[in-house]
PDB file of N, CA and C in Angstrom:
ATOM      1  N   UNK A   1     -47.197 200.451 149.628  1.00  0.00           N
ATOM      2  CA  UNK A   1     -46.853 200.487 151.042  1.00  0.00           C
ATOM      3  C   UNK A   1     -45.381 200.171 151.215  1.00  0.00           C
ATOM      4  N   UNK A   2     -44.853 200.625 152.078  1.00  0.00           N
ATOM      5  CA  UNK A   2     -43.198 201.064 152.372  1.00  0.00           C
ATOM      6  C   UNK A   2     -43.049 199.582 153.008  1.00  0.00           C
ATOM      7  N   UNK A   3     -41.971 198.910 153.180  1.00  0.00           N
ATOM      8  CA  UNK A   3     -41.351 198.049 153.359  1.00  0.00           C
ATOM      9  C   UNK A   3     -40.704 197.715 154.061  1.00  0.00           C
ATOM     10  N   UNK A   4     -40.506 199.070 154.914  1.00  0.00           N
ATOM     11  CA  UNK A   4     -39.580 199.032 155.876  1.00  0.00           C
ATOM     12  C   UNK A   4     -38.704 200.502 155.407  1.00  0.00           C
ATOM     13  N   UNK A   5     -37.740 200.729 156.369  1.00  0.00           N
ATOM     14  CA  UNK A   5     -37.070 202.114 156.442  1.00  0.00           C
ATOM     15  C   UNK A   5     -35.745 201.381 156.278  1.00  0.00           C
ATOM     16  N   UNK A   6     -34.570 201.992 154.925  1.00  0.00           N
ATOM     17  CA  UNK A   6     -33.309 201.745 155.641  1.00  0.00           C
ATOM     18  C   UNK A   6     -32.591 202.877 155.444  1.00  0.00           C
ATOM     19  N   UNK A   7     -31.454 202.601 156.090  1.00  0.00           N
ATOM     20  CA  UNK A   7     -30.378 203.817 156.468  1.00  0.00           C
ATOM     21  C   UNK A   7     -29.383 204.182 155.818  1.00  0.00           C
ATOM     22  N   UNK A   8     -29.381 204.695 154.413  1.00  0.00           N
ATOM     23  CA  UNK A   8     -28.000 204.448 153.451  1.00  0.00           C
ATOM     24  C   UNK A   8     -26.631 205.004 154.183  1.00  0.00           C
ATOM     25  N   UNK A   9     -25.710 205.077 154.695  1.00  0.00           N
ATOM     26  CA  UNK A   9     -24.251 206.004 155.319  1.00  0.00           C
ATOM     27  C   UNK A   9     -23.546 205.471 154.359  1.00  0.00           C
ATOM     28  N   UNK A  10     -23.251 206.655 153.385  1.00  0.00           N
ATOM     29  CA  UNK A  10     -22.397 206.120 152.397  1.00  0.00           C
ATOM     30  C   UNK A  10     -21.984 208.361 151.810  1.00  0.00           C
ATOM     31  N   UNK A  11     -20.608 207.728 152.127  1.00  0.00           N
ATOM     32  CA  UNK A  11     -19.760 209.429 151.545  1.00  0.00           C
ATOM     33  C   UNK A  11     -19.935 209.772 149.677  1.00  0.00           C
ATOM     34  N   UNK A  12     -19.571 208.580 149.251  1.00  0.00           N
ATOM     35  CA  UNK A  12     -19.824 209.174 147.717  1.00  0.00           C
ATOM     36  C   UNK A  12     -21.279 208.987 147.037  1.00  0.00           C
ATOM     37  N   UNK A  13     -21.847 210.002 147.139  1.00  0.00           N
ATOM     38  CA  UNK A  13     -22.580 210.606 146.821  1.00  0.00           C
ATOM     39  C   UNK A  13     -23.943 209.733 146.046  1.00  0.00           C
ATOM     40  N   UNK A  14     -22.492 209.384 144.449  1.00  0.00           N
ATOM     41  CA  UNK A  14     -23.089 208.752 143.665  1.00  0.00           C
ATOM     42  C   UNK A  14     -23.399 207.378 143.694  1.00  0.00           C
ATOM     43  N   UNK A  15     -22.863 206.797 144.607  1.00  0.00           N
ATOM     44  CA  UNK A  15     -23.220 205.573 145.279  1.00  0.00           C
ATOM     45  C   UNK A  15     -24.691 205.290 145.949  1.00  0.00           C
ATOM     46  N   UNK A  16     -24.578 206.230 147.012  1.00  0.00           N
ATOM     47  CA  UNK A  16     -25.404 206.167 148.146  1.00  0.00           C
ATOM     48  C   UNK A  16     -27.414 206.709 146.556  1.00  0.00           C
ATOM     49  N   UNK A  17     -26.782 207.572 145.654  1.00  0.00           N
ATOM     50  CA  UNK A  17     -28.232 207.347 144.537  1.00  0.00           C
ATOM     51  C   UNK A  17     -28.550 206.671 144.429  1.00  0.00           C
ATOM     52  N   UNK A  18     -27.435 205.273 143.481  1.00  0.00           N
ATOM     53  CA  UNK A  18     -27.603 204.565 143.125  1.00  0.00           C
ATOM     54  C   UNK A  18     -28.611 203.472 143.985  1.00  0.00           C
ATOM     55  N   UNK A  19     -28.413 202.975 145.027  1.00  0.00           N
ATOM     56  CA  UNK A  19     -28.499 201.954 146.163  1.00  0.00           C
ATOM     57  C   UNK A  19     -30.318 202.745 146.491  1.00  0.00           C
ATOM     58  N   UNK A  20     -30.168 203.896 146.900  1.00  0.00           N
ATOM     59  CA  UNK A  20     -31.449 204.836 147.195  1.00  0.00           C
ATOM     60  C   UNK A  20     -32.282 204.671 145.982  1.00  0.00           C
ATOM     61  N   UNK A  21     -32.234 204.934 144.712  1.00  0.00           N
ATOM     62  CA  UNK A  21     -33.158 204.523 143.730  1.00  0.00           C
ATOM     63  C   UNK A  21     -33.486 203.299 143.796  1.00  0.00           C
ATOM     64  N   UNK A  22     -32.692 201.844 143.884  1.00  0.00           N
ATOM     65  CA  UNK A  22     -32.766 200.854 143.512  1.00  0.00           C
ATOM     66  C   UNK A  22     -34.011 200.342 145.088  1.00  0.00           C
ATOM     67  N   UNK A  23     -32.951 200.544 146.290  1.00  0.00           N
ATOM     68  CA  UNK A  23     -34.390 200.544 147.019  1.00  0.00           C
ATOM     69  C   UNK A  23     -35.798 201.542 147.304  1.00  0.00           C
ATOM     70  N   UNK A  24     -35.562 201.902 146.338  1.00  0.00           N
ATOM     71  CA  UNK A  24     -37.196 203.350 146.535  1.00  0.00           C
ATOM     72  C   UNK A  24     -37.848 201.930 145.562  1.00  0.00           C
ATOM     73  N   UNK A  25     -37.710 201.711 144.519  1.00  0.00           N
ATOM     74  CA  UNK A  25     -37.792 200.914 142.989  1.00  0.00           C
ATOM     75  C   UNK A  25     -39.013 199.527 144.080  1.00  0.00           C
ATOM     76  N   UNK A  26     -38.088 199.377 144.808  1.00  0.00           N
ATOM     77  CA  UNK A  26     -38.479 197.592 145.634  1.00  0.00           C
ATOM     78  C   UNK A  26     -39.041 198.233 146.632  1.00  0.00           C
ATOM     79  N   UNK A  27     -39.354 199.384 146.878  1.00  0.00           N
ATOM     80  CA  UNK A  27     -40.737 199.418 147.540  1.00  0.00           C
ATOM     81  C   UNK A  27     -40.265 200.073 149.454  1.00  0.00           C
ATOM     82  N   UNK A  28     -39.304 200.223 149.942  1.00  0.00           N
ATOM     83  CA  UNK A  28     -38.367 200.789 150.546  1.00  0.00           C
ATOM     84  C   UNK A  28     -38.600 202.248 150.923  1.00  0.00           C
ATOM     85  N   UNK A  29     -38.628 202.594 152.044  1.00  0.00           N
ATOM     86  CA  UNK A  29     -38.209 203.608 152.770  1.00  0.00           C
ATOM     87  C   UNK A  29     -36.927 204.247 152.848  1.00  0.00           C
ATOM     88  N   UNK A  30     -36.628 205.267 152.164  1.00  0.00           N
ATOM     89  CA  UNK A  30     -34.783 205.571 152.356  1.00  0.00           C
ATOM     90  C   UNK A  30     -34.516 206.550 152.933  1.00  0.00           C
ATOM     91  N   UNK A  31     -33.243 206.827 153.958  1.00  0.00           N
ATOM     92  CA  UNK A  31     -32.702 207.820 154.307  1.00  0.00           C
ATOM     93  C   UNK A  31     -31.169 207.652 154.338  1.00  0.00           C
ATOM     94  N   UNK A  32     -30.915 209.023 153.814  1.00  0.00           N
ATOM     95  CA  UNK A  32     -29.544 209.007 153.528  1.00  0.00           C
ATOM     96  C   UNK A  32     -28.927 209.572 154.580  1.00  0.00           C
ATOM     97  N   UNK A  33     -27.675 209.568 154.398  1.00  0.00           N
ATOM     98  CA  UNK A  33     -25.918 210.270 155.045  1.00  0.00           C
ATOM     99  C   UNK A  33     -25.271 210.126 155.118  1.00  0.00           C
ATOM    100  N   UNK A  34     -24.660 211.114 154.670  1.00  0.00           N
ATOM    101  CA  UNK A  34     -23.087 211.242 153.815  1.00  0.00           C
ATOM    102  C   UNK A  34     -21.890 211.226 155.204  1.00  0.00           C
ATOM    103  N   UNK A  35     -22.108 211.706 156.486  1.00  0.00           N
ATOM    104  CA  UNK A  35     -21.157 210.933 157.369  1.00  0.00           C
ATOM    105  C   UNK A  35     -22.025 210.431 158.864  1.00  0.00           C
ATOM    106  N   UNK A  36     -20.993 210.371 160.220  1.00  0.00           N
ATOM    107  CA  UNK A  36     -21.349 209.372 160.851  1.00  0.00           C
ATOM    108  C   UNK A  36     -22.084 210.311 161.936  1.00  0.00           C
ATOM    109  N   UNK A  37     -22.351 211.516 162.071  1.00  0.00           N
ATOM    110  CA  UNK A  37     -22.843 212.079 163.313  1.00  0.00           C
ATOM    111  C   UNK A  37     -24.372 212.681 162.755  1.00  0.00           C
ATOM    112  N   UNK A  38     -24.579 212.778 161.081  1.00  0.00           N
ATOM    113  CA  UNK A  38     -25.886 212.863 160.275  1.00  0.00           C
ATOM    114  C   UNK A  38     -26.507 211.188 160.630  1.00  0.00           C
ATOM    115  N   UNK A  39     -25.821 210.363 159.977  1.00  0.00           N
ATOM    116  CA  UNK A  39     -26.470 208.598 161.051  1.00  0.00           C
ATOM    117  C   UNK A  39     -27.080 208.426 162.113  1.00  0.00           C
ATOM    118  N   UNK A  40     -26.091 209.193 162.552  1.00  0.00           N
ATOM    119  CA  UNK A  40     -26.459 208.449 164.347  1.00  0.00           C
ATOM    120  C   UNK A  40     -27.828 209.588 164.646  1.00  0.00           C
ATOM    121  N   UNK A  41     -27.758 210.718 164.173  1.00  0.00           N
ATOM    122  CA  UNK A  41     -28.920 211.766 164.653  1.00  0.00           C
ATOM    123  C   UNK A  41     -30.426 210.648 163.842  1.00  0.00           C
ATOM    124  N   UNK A  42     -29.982 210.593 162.623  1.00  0.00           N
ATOM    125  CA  UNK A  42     -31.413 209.678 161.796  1.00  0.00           C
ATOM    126  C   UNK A  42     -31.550 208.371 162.389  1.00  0.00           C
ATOM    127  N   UNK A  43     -31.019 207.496 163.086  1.00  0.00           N
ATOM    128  CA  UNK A  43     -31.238 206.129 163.508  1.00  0.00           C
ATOM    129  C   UNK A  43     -31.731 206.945 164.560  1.00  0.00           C
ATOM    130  N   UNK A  44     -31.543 207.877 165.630  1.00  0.00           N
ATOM    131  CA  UNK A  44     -31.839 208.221 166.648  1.00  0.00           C
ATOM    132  C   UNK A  44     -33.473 208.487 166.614  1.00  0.00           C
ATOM    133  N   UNK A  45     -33.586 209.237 165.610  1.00  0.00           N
ATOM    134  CA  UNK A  45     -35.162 210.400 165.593  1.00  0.00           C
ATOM    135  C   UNK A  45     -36.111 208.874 163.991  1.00  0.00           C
ATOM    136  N   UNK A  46     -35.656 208.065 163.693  1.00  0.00           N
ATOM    137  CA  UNK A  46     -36.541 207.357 162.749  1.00  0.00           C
ATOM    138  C   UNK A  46     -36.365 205.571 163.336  1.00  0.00           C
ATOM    139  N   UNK A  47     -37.493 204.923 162.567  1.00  0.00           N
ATOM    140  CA  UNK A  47     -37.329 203.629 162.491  1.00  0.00           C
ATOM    141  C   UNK A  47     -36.807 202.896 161.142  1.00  0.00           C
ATOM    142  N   UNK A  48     -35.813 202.676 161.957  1.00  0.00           N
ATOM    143  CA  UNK A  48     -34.589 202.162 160.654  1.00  0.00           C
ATOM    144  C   UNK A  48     -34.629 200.397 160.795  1.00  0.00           C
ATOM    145  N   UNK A  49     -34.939 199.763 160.077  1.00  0.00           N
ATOM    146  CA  UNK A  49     -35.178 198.214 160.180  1.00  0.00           C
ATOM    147  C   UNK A  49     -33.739 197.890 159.383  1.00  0.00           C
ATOM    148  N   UNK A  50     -33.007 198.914 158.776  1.00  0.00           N
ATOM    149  CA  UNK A  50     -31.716 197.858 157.630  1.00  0.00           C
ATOM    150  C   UNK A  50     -30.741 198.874 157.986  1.00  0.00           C
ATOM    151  N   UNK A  51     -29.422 199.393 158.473  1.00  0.00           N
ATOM    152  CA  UNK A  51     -28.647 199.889 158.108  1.00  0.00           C
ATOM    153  C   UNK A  51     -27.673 199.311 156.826  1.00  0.00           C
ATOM    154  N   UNK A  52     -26.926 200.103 155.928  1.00  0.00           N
ATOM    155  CA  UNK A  52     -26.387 199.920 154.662  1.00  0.00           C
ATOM    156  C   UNK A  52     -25.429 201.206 155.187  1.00  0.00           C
ATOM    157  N   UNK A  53     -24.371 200.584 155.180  1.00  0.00           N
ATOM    158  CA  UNK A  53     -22.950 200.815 156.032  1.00  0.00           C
ATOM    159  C   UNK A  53     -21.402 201.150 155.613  1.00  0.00           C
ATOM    160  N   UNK A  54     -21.012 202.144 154.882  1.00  0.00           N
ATOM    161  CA  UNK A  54     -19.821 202.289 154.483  1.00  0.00           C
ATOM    162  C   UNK A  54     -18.812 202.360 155.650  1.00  0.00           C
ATOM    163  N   UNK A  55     -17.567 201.450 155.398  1.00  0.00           N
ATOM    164  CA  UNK A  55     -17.270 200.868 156.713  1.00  0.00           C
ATOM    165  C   UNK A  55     -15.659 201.973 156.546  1.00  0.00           C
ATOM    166  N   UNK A  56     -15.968 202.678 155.479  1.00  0.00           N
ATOM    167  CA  UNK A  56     -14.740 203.408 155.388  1.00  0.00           C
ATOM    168  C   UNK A  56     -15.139 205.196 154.899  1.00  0.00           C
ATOM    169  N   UNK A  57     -15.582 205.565 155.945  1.00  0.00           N
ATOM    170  CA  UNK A  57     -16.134 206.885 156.016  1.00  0.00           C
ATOM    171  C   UNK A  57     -15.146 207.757 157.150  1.00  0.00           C
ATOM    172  N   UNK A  58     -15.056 208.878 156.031  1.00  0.00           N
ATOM    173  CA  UNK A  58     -13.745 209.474 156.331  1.00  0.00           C
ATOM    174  C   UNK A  58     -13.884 209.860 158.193  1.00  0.00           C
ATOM    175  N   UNK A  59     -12.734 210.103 158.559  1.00  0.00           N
ATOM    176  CA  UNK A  59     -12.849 210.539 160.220  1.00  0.00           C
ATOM    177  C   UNK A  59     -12.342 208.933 160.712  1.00  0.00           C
ATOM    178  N   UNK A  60     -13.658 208.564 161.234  1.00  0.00           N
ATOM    179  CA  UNK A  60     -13.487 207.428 162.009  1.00  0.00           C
ATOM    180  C   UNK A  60     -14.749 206.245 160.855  1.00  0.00           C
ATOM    181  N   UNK A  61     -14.207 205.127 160.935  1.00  0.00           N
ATOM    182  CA  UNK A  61     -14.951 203.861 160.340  1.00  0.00           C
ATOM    183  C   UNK A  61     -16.206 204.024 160.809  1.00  0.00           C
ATOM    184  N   UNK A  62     -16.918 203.508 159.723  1.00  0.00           N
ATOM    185  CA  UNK A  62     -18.258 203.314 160.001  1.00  0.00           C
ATOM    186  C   UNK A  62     -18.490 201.817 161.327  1.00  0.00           C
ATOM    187  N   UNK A  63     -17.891 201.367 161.672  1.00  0.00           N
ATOM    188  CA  UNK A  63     -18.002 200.468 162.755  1.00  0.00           C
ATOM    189  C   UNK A  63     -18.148 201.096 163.771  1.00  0.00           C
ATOM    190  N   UNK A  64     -16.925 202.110 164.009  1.00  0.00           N
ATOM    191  CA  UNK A  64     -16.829 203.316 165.524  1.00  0.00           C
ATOM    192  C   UNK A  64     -18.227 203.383 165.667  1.00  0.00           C
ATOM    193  N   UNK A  65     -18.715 204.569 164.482  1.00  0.00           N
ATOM    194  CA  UNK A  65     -19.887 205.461 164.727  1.00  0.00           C
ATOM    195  C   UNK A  65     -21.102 204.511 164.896  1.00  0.00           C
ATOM    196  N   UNK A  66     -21.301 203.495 164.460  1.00  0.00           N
ATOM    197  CA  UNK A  66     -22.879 203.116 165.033  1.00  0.00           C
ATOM    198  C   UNK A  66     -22.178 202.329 166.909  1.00  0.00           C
ATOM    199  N   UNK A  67     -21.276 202.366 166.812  1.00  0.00           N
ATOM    200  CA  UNK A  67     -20.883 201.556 168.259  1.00  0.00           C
ATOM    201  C   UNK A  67     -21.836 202.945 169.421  1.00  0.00           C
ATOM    202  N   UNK A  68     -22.007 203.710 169.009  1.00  0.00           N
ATOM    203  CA  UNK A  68     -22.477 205.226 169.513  1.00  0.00           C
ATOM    204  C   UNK A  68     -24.373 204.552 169.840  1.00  0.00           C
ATOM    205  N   UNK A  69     -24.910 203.963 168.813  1.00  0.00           N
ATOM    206  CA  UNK A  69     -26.293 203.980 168.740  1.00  0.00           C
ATOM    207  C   UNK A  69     -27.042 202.568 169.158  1.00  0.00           C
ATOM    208  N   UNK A  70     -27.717 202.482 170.193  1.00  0.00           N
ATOM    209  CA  UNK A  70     -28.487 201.269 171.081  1.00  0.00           C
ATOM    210  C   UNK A  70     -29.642 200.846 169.946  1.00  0.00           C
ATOM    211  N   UNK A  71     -29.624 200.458 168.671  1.00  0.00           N
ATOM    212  CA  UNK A  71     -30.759 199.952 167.730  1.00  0.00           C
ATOM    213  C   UNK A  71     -30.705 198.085 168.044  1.00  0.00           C
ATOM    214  N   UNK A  72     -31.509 197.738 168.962  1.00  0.00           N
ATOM    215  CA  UNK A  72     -31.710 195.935 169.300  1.00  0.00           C
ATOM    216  C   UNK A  72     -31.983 195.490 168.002  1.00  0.00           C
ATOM    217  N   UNK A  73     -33.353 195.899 167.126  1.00  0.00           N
ATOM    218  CA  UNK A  73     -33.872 195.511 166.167  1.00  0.00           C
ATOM    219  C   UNK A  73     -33.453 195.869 164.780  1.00  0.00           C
ATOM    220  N   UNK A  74     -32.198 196.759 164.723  1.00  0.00           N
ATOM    221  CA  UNK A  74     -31.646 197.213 163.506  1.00  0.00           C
ATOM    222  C   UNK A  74     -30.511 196.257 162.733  1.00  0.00           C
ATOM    223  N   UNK A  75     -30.866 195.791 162.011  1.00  0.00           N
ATOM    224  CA  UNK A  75     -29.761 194.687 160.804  1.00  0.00           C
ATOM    225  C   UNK A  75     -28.927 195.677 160.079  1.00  0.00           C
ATOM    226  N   UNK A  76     -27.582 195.384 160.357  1.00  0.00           N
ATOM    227  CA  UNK A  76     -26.662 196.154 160.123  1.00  0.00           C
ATOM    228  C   UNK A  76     -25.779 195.210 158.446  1.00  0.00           C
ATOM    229  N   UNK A  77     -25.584 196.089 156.864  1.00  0.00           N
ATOM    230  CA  UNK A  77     -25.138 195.429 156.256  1.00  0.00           C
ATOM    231  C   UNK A  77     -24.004 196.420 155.728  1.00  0.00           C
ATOM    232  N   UNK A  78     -23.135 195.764 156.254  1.00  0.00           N
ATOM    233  CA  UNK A  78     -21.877 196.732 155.919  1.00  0.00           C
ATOM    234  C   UNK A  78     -21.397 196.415 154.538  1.00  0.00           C
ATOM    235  N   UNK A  79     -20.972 197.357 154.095  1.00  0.00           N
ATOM    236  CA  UNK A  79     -20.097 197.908 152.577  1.00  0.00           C
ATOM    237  C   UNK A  79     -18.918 198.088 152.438  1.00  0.00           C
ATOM    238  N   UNK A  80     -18.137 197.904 151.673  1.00  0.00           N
ATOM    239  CA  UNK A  80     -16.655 198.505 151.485  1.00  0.00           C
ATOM    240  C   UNK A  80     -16.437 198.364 149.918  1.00  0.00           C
ATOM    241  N   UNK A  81     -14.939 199.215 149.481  1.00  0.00           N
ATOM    242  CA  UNK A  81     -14.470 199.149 148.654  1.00  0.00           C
ATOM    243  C   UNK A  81     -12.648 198.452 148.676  1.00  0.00           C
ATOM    244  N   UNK A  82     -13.006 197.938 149.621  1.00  0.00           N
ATOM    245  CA  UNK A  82     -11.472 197.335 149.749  1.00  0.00           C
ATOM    246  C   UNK A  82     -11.633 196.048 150.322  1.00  0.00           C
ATOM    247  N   UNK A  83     -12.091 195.168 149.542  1.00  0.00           N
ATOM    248  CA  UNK A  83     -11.558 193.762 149.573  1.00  0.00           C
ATOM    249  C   UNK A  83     -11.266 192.894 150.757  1.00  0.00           C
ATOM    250  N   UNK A  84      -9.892 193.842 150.861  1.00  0.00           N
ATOM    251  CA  UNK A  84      -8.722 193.367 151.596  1.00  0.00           C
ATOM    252  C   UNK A  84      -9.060 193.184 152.817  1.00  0.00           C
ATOM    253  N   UNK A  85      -9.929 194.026 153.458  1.00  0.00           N
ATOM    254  CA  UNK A  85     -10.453 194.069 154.586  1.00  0.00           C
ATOM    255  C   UNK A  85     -10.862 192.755 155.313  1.00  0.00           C
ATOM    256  N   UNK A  86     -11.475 192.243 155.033  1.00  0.00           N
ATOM    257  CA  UNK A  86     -11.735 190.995 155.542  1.00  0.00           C
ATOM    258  C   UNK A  86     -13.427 190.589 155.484  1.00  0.00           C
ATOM    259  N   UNK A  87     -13.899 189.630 156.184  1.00  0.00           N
ATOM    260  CA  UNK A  87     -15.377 189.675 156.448  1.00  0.00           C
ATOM    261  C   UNK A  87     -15.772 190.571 157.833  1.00  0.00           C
ATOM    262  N   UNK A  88     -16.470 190.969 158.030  1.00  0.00           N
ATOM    263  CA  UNK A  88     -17.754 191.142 159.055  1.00  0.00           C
ATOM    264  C   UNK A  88     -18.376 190.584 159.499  1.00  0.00           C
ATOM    265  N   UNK A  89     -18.476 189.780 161.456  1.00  0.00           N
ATOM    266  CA  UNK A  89     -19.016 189.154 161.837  1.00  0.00           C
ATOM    267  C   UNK A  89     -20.553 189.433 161.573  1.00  0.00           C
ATOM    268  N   UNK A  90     -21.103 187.814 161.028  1.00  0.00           N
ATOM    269  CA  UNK A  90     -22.511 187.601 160.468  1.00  0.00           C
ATOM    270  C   UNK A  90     -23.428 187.892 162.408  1.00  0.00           C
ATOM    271  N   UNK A  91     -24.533 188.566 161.711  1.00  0.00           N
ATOM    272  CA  UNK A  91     -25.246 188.780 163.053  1.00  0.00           C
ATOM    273  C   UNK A  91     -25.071 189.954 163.474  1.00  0.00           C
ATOM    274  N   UNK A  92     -24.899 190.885 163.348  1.00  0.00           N
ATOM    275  CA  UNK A  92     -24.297 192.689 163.689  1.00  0.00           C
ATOM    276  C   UNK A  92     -22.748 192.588 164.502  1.00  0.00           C
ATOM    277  N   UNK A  93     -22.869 194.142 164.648  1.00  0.00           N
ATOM    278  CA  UNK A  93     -21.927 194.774 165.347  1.00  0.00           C
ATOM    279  C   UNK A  93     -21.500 194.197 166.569  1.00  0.00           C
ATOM    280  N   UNK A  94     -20.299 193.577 166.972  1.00  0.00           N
ATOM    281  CA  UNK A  94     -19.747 193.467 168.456  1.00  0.00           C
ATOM    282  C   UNK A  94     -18.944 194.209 168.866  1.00  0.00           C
TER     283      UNK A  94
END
């Protein structure tokens, strides 16, 4: 039995496998997309309990694009490859 649904948004490819196998493995519901207007259509039309969040997806940041989608009950865990960036307020999106 599925575990819940989460939302991979992640551009490289081989990433967004990796993360998708590992939660299929633990029992997980997955849906992928590779940018931010494929997201917002799947959070829209599914029940997504985890977003998993590349916060540097080409166009506009992955922060912009869920600012687009009203999910109360969706836990948002953002990703990056740059460090430098800083933290992400704990508790979702403001």
């Amino acid at each position: 039995m599925a575990e819940g649904t989460v939302l991979i948004v992640e551009d490289d490819a081989t990433i967004a496998r990796f993360v998708e196998l590992e939660l299929e493995h633990a029992g997980f519901g997955v849906l992928r997309a590779g940018d931010g207007p494929t997201a917002i259509d799947l959070l829209e039309s599914n029940d997504v309990s985890l977003l998993i969040l590349d916060l540097m997806l080409p166009g506009k940041d992955g922060i912009d694009r869920i600012h687009k989608v009203e999910t109360p009950a969706l836990e948002l865990f953002p990703t990056t490859q740059k460090p430098a960036l800083g933290t992400v307020m704990a508790g979702g999106v403001r």
